[in-house]
PDB file of N, CA and C in Angstrom:
ATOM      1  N   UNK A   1      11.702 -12.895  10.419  1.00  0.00           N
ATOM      2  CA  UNK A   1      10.412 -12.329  10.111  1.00  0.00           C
ATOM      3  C   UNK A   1       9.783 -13.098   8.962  1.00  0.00           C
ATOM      4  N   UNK A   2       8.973 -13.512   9.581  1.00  0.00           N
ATOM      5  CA  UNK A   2       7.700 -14.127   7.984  1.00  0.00           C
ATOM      6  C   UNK A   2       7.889 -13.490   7.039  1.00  0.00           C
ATOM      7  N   UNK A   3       7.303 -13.490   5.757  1.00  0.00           N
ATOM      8  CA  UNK A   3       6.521 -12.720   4.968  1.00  0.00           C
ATOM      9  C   UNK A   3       5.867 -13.779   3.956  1.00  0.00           C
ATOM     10  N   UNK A   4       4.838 -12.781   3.675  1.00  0.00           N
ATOM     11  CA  UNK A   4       3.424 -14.302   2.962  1.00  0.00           C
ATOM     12  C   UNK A   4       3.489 -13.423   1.831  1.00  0.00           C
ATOM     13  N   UNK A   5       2.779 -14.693   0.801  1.00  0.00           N
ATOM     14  CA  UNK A   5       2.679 -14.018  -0.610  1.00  0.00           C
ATOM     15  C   UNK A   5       1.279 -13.304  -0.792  1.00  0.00           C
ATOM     16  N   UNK A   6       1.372 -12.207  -1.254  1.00  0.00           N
ATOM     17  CA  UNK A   6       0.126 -11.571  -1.616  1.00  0.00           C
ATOM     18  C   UNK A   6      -1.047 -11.885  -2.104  1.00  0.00           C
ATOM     19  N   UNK A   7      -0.837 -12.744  -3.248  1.00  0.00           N
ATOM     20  CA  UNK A   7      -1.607 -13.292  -4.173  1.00  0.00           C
ATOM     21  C   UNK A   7      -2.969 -14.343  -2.818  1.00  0.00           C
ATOM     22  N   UNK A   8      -2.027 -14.498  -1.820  1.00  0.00           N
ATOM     23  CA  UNK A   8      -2.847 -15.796  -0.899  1.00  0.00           C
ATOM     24  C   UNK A   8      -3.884 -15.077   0.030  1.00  0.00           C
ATOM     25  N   UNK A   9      -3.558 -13.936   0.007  1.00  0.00           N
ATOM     26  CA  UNK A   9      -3.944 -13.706   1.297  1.00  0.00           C
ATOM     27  C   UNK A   9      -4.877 -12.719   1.120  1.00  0.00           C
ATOM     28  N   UNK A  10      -5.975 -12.459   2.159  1.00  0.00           N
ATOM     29  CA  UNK A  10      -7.100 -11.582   2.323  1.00  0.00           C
ATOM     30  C   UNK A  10      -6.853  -9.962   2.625  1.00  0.00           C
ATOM     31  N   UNK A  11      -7.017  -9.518   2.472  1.00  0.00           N
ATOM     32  CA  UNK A  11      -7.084  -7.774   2.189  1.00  0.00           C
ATOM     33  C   UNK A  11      -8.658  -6.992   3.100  1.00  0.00           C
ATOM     34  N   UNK A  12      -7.952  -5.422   3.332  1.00  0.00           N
ATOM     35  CA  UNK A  12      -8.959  -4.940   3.564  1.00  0.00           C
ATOM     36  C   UNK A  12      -8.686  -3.470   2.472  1.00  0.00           C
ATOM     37  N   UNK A  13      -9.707  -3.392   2.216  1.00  0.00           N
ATOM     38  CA  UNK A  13      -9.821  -2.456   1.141  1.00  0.00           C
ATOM     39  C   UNK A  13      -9.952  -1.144   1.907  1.00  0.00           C
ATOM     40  N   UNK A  14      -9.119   0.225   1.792  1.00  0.00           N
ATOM     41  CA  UNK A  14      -8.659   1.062   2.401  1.00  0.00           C
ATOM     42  C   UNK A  14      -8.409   2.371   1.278  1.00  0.00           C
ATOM     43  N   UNK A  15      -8.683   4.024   1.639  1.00  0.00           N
ATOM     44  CA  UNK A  15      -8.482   5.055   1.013  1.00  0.00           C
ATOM     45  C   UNK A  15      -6.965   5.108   1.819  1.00  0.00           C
ATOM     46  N   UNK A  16      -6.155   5.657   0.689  1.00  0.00           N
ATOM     47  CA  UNK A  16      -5.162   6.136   1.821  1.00  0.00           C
ATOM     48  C   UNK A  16      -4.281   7.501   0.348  1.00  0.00           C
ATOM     49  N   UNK A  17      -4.548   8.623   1.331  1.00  0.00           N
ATOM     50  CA  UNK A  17      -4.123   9.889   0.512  1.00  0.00           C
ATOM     51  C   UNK A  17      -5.181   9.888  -0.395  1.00  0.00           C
ATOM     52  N   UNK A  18      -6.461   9.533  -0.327  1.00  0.00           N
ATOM     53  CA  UNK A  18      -7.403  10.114  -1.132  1.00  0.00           C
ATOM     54  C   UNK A  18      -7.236   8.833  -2.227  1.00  0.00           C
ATOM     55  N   UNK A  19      -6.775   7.801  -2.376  1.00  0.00           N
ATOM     56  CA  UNK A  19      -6.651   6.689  -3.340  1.00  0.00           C
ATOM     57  C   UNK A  19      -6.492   5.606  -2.879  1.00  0.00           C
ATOM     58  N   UNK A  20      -7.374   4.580  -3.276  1.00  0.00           N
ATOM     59  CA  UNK A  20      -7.823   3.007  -3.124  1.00  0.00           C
ATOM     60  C   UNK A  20      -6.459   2.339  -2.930  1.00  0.00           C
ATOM     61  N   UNK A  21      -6.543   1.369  -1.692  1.00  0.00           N
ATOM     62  CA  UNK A  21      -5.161   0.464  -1.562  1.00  0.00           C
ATOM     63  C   UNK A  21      -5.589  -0.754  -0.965  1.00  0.00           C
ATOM     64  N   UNK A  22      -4.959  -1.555  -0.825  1.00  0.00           N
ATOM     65  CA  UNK A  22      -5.286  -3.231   0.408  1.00  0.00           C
ATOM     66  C   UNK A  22      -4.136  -3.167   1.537  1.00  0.00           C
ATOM     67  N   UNK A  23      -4.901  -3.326   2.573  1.00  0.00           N
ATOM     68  CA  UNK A  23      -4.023  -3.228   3.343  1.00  0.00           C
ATOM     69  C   UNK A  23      -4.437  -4.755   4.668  1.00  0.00           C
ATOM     70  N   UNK A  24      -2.796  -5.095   4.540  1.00  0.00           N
ATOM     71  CA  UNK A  24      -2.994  -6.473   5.518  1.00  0.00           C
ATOM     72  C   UNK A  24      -2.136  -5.728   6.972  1.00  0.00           C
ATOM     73  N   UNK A  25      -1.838  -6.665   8.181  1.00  0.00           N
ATOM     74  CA  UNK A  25      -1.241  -6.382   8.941  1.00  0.00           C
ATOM     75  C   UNK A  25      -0.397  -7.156   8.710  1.00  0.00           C
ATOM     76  N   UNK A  26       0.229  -7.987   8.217  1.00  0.00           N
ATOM     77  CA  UNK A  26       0.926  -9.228   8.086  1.00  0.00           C
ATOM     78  C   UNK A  26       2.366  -8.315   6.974  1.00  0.00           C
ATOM     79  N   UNK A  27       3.679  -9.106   7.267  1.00  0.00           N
ATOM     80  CA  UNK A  27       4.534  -8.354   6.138  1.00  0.00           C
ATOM     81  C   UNK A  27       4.230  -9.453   4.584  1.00  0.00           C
ATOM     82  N   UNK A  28       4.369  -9.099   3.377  1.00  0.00           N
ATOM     83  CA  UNK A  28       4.461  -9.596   2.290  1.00  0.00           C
ATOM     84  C   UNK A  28       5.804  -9.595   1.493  1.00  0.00           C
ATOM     85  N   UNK A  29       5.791 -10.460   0.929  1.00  0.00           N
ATOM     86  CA  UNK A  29       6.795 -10.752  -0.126  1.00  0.00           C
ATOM     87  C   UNK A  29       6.929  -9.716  -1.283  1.00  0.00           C
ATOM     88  N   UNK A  30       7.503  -9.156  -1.236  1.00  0.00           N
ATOM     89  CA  UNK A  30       8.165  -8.208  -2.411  1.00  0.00           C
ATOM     90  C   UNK A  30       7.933  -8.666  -3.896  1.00  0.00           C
ATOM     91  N   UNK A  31       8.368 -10.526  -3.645  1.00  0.00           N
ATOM     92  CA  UNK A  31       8.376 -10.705  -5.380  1.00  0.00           C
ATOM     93  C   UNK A  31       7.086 -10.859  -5.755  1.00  0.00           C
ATOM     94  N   UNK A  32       5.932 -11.447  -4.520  1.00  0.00           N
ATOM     95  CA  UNK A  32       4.506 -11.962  -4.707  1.00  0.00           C
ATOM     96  C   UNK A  32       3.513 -10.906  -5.442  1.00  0.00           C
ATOM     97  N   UNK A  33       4.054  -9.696  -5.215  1.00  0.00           N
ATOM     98  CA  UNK A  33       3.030  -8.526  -5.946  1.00  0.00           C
ATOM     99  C   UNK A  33       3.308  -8.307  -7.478  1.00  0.00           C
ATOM    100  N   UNK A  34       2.008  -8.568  -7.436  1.00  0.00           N
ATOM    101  CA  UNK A  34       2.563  -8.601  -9.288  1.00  0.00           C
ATOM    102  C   UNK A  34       2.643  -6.933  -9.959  1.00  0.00           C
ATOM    103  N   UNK A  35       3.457  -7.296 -11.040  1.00  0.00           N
ATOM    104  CA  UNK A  35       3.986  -5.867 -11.893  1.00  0.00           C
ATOM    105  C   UNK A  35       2.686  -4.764 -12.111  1.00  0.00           C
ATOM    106  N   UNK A  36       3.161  -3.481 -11.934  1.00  0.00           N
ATOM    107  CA  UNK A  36       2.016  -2.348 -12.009  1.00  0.00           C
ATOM    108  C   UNK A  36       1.304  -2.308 -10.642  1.00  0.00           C
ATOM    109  N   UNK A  37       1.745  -3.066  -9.531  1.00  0.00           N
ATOM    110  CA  UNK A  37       1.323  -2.653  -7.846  1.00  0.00           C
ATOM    111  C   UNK A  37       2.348  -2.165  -7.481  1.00  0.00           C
ATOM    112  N   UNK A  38       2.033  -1.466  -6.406  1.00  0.00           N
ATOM    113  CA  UNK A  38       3.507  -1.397  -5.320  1.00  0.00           C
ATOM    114  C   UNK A  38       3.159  -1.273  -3.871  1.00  0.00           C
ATOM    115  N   UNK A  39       3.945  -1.783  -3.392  1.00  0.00           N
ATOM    116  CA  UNK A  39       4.509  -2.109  -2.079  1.00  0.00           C
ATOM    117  C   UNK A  39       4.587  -1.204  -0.945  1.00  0.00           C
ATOM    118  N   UNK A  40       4.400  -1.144   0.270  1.00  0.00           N
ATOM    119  CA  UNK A  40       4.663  -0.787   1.135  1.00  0.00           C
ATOM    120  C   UNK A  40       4.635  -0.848   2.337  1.00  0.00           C
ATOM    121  N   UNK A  41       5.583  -1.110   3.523  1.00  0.00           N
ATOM    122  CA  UNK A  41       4.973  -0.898   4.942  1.00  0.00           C
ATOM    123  C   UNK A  41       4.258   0.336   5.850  1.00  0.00           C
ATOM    124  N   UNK A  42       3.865  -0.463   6.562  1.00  0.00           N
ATOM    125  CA  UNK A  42       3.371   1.009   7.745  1.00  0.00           C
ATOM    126  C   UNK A  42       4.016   1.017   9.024  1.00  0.00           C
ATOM    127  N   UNK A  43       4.354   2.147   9.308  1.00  0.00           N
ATOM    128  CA  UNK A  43       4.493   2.113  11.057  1.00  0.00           C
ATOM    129  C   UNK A  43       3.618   2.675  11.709  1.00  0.00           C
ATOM    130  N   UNK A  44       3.398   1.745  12.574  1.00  0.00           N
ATOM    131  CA  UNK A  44       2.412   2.365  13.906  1.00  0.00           C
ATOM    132  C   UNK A  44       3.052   2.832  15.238  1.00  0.00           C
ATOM    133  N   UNK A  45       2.269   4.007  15.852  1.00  0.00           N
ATOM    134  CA  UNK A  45       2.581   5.128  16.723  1.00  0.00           C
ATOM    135  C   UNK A  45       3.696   4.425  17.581  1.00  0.00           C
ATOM    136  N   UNK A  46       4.273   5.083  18.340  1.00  0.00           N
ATOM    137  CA  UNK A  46       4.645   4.497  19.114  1.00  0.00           C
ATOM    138  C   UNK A  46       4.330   4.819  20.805  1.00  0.00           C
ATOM    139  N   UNK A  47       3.333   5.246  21.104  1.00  0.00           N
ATOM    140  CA  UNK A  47       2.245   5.455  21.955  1.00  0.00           C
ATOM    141  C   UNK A  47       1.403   3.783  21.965  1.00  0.00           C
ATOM    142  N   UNK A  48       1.796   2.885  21.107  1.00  0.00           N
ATOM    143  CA  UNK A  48       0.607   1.632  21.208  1.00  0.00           C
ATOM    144  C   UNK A  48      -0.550   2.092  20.852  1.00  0.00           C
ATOM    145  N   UNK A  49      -0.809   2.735  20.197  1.00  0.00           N
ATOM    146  CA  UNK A  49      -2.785   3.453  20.261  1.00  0.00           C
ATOM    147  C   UNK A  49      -3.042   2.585  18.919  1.00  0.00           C
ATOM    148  N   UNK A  50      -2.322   2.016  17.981  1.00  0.00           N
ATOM    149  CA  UNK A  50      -2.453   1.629  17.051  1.00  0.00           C
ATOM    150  C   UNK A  50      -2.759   2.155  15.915  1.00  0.00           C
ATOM    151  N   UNK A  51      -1.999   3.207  15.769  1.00  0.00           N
ATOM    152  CA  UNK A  51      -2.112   4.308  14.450  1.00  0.00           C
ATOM    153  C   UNK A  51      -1.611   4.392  13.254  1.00  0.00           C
ATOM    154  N   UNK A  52      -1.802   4.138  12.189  1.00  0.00           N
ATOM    155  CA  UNK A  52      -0.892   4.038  11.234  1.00  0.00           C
ATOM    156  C   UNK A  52      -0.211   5.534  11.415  1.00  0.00           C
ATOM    157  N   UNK A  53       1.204   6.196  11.108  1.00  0.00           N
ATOM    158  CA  UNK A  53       1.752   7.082  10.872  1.00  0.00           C
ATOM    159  C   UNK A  53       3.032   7.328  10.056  1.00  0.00           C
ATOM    160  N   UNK A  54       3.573   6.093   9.570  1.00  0.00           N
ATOM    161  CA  UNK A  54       4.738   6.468   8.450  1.00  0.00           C
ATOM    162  C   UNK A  54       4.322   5.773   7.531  1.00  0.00           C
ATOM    163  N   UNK A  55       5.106   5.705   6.223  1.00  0.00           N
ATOM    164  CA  UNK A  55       4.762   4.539   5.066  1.00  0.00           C
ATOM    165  C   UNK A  55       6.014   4.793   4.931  1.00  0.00           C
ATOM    166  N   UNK A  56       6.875   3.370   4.356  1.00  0.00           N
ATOM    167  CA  UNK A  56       8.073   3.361   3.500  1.00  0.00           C
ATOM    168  C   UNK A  56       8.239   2.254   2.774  1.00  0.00           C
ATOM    169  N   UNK A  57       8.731   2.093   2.257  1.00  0.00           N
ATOM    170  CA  UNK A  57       9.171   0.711   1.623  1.00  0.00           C
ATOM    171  C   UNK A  57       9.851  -0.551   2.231  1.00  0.00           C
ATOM    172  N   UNK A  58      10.140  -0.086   3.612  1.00  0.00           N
ATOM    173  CA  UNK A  58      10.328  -1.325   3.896  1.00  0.00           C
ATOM    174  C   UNK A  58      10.207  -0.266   5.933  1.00  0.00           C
ATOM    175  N   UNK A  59       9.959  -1.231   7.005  1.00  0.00           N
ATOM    176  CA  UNK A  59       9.649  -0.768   8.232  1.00  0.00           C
ATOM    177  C   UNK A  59      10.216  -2.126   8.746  1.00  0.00           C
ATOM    178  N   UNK A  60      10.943  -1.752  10.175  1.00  0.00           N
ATOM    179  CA  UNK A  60      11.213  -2.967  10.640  1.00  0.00           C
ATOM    180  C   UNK A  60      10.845  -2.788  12.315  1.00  0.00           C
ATOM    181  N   UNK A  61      10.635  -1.588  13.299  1.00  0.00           N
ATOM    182  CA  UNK A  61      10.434  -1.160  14.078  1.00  0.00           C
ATOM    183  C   UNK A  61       8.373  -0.861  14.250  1.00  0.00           C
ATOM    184  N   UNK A  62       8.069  -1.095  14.797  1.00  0.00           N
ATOM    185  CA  UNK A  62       6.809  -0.675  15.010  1.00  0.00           C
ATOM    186  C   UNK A  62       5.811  -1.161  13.865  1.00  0.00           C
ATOM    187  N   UNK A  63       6.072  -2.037  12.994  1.00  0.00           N
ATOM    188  CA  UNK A  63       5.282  -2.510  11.988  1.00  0.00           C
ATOM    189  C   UNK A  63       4.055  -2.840  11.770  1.00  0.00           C
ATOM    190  N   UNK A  64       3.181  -2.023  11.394  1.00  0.00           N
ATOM    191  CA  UNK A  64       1.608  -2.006  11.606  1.00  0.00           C
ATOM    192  C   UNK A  64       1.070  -2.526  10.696  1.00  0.00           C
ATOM    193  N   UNK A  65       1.565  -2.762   9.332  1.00  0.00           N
ATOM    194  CA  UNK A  65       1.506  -3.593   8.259  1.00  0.00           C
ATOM    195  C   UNK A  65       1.452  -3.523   7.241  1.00  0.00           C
ATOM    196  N   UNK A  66       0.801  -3.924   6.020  1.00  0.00           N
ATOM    197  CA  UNK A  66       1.756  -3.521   4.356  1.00  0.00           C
ATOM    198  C   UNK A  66       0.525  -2.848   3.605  1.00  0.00           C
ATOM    199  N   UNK A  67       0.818  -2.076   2.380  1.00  0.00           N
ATOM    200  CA  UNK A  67      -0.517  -1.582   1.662  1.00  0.00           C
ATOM    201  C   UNK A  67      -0.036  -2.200   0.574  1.00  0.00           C
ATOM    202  N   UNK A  68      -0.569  -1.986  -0.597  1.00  0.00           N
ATOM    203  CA  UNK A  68      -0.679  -2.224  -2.158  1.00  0.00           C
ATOM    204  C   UNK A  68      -1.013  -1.566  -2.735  1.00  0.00           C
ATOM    205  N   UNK A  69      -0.755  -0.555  -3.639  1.00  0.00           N
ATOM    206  CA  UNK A  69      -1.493   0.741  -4.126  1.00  0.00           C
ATOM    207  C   UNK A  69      -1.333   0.342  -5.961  1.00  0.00           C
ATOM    208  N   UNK A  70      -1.921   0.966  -6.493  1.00  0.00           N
ATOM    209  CA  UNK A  70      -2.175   0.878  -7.998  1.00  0.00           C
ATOM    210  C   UNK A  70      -1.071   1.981  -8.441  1.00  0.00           C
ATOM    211  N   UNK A  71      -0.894   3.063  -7.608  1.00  0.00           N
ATOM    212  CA  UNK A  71       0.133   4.183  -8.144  1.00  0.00           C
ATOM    213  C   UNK A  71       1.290   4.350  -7.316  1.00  0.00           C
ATOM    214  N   UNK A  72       2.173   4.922  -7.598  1.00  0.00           N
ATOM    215  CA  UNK A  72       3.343   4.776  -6.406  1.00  0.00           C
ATOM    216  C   UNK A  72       3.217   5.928  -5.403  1.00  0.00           C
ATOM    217  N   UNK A  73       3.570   5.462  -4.358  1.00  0.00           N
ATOM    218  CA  UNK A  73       3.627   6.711  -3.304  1.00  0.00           C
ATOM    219  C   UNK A  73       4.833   7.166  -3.691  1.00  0.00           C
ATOM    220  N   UNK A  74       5.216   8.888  -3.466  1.00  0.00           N
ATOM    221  CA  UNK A  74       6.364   9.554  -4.223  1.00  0.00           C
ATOM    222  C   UNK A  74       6.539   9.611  -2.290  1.00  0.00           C
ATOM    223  N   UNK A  75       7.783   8.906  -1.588  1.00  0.00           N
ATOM    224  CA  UNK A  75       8.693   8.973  -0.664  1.00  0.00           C
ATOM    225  C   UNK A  75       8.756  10.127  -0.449  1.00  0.00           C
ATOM    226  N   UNK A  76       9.739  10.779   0.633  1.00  0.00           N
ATOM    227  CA  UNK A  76      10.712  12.429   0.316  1.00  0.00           C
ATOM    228  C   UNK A  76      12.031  11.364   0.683  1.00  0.00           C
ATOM    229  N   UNK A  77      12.920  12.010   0.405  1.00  0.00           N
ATOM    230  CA  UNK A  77      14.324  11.442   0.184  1.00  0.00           C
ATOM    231  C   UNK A  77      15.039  10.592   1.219  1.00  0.00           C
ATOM    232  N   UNK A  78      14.210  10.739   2.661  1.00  0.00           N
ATOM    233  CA  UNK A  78      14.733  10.101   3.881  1.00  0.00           C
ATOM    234  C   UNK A  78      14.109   8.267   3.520  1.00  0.00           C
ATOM    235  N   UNK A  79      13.238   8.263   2.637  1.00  0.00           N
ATOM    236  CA  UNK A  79      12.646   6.901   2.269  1.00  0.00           C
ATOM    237  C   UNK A  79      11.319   7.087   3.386  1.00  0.00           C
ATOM    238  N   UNK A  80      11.195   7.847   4.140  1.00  0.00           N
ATOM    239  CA  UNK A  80       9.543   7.673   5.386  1.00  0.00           C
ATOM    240  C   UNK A  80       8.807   8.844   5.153  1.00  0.00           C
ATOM    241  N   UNK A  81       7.689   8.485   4.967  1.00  0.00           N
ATOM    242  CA  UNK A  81       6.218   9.598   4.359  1.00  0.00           C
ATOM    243  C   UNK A  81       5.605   9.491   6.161  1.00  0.00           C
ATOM    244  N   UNK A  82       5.443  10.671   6.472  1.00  0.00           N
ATOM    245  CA  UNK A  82       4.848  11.058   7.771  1.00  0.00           C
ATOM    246  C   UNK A  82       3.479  11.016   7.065  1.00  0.00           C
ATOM    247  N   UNK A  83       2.418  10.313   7.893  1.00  0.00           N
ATOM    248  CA  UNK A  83       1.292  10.269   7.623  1.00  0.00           C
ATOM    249  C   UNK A  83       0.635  10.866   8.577  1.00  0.00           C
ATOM    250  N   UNK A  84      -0.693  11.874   8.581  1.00  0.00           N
ATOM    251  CA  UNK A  84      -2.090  11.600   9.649  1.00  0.00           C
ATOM    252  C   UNK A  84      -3.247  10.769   9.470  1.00  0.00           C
ATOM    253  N   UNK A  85      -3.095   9.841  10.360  1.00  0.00           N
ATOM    254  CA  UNK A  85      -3.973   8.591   9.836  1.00  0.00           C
ATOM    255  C   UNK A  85      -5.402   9.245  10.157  1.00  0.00           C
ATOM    256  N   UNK A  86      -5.831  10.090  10.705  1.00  0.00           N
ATOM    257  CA  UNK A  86      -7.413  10.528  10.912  1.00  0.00           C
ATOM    258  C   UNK A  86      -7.665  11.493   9.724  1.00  0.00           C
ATOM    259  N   UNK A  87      -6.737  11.966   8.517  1.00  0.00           N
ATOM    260  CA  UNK A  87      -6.658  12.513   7.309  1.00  0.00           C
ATOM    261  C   UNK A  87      -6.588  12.172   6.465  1.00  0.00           C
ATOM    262  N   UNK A  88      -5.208  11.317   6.268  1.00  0.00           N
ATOM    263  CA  UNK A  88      -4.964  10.277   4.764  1.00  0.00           C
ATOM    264  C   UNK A  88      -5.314   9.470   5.349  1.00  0.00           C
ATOM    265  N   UNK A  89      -5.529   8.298   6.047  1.00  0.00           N
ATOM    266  CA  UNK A  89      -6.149   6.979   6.054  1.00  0.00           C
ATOM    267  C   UNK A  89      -7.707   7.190   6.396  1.00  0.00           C
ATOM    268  N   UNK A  90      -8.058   6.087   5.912  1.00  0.00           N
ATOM    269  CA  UNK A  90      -9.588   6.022   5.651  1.00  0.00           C
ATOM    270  C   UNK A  90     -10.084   4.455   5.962  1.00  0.00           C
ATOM    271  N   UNK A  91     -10.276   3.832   6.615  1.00  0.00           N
ATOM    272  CA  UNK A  91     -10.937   2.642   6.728  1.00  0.00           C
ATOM    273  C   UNK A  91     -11.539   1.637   6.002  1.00  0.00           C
ATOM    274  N   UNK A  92     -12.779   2.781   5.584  1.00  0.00           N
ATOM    275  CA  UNK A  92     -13.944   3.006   5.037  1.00  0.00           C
ATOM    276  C   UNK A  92     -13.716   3.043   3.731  1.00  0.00           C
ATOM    277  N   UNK A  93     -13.083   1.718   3.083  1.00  0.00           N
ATOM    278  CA  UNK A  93     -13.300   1.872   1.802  1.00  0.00           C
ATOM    279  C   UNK A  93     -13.948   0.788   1.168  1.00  0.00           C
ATOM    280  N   UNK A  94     -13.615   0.131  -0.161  1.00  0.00           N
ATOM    281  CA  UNK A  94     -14.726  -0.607  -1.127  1.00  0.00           C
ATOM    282  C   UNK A  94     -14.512  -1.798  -0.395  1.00  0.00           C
ATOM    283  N   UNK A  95     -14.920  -3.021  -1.482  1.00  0.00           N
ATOM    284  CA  UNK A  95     -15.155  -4.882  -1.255  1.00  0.00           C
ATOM    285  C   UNK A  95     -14.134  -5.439  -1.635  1.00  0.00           C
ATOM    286  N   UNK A  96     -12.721  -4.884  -2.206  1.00  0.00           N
ATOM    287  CA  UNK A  96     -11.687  -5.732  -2.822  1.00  0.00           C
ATOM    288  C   UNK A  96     -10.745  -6.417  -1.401  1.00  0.00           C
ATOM    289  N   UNK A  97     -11.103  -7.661  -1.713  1.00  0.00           N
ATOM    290  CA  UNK A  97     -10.520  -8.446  -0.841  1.00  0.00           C
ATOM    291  C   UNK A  97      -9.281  -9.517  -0.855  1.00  0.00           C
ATOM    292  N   UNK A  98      -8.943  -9.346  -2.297  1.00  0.00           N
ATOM    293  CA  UNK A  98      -8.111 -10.059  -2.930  1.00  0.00           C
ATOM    294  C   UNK A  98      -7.317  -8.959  -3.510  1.00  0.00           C
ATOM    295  N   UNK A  99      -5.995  -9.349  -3.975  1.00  0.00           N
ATOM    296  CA  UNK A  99      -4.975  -8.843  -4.675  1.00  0.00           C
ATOM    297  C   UNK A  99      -5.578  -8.703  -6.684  1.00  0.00           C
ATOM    298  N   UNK A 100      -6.389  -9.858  -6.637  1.00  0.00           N
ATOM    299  CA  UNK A 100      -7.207 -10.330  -8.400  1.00  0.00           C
ATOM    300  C   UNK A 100      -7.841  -9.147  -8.295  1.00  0.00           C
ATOM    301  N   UNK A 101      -9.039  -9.079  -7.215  1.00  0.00           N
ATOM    302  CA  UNK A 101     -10.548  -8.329  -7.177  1.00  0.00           C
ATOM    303  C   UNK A 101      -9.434  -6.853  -7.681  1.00  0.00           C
ATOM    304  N   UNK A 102      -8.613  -6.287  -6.465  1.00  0.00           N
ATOM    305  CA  UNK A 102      -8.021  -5.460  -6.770  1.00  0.00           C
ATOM    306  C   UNK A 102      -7.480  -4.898  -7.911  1.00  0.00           C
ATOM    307  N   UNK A 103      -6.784  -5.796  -8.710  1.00  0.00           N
ATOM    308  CA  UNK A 103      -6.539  -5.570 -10.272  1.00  0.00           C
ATOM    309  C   UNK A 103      -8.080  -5.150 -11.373  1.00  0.00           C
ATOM    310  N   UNK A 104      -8.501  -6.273 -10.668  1.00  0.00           N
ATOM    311  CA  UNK A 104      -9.610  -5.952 -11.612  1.00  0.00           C
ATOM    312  C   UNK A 104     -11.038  -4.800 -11.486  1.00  0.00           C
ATOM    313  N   UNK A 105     -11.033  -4.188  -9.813  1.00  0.00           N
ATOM    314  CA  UNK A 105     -11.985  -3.087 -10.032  1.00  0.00           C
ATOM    315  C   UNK A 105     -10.761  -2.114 -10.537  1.00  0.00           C
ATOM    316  N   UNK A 106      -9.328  -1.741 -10.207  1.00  0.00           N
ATOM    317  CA  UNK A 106      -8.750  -0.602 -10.104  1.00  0.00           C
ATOM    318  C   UNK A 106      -7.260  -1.092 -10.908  1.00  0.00           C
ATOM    319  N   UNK A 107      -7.834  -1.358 -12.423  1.00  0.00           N
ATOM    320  CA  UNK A 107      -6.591  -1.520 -13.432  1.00  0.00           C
ATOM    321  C   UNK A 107      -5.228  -0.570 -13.132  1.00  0.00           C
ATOM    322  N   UNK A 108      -3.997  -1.354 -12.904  1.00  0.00           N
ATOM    323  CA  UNK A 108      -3.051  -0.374 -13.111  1.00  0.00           C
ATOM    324  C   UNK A 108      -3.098   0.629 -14.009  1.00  0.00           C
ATOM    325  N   UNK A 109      -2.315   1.930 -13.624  1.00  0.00           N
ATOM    326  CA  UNK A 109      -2.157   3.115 -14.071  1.00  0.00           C
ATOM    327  C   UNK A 109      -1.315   3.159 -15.437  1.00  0.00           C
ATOM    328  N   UNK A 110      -1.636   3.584 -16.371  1.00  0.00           N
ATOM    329  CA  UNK A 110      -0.603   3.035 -17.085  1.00  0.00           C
ATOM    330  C   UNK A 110       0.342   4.591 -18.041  1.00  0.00           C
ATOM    331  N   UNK A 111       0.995   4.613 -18.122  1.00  0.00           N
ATOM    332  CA  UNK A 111       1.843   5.822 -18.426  1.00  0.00           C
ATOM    333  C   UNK A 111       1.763   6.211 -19.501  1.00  0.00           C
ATOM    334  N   UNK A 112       1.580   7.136 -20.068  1.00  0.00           N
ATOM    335  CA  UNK A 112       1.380   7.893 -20.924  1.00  0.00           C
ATOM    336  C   UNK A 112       2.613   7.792 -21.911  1.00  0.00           C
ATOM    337  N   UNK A 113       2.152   7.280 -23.301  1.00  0.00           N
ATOM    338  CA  UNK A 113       3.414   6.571 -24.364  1.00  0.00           C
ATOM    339  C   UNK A 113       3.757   8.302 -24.774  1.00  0.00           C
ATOM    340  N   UNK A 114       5.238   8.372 -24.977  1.00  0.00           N
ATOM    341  CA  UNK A 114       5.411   9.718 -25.564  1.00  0.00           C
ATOM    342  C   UNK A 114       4.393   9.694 -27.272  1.00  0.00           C
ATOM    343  N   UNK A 115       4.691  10.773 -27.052  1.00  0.00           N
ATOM    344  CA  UNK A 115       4.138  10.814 -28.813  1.00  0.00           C
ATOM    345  C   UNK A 115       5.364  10.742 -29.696  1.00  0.00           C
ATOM    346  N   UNK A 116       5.081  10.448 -30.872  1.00  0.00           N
ATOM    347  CA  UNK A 116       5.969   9.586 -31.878  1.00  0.00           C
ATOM    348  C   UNK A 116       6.439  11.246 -32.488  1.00  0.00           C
ATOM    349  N   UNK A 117       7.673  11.408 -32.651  1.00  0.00           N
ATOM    350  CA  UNK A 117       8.267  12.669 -33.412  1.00  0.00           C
ATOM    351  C   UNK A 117       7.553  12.288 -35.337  1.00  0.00           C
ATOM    352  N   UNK A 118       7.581  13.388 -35.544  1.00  0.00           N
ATOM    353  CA  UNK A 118       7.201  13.299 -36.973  1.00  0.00           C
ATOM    354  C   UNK A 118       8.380  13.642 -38.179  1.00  0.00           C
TER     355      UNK A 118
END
């Protein structure tokens, strides 16, 4: 199986669970995404209709193709998020077409520093 580096390649800018992601059909390189993104595959139906319906971290069966999200998707413990793609996926989202553009309309999330004991 291929996989291309992120940084190269063209994007379609996508809502998915109500939050901005890039999504290629192509698999990507794990190391190519830079720190504060994350990763994921999709599986599509297995009807052929071409549906997105699982996300995990890695898909090797039915592979519909990878997202990039700014926040992490929280899994459930089997490692596969059942999706409804006519609910959480969305098409219809912004102009980020790059992995850069991406960083730069939708800065990583960044975690909240504890507060310092006194």
């Amino acid at each position: 199986m291929a996989r291309y580096n992120a940084m190269e390649e063209q994007f379609e800018e996508i809502t998915l669970l109500g939050k901005p992601a890039l999504f290629t059909s192509i698999r990507l390189e794990r190391d190519s995404v830079p720190k504060g993104l994350y990763l994921y595959e999709v599986r599509g139906d297995d009807d052929g209709c071409g549906d997105p319906v699982q996300i995990a971290r890695g898909i090797l069966v039915n592979h519909f193709g990878s997202i990039i999200t700014r926040e992490p998707i929280k899994l459930p413990p089997d490692g596969y998020l059942d999706i409804e793609w006519e609910k959480d996926w969305n098409f219809a989202g912004g102009d980020c077409r790059t992995v850069k553009e991406f960083q730069e309309t939708y800065p990583p999330v960044k975690k909240k520093e504890k507060e310092q004991e006194r």
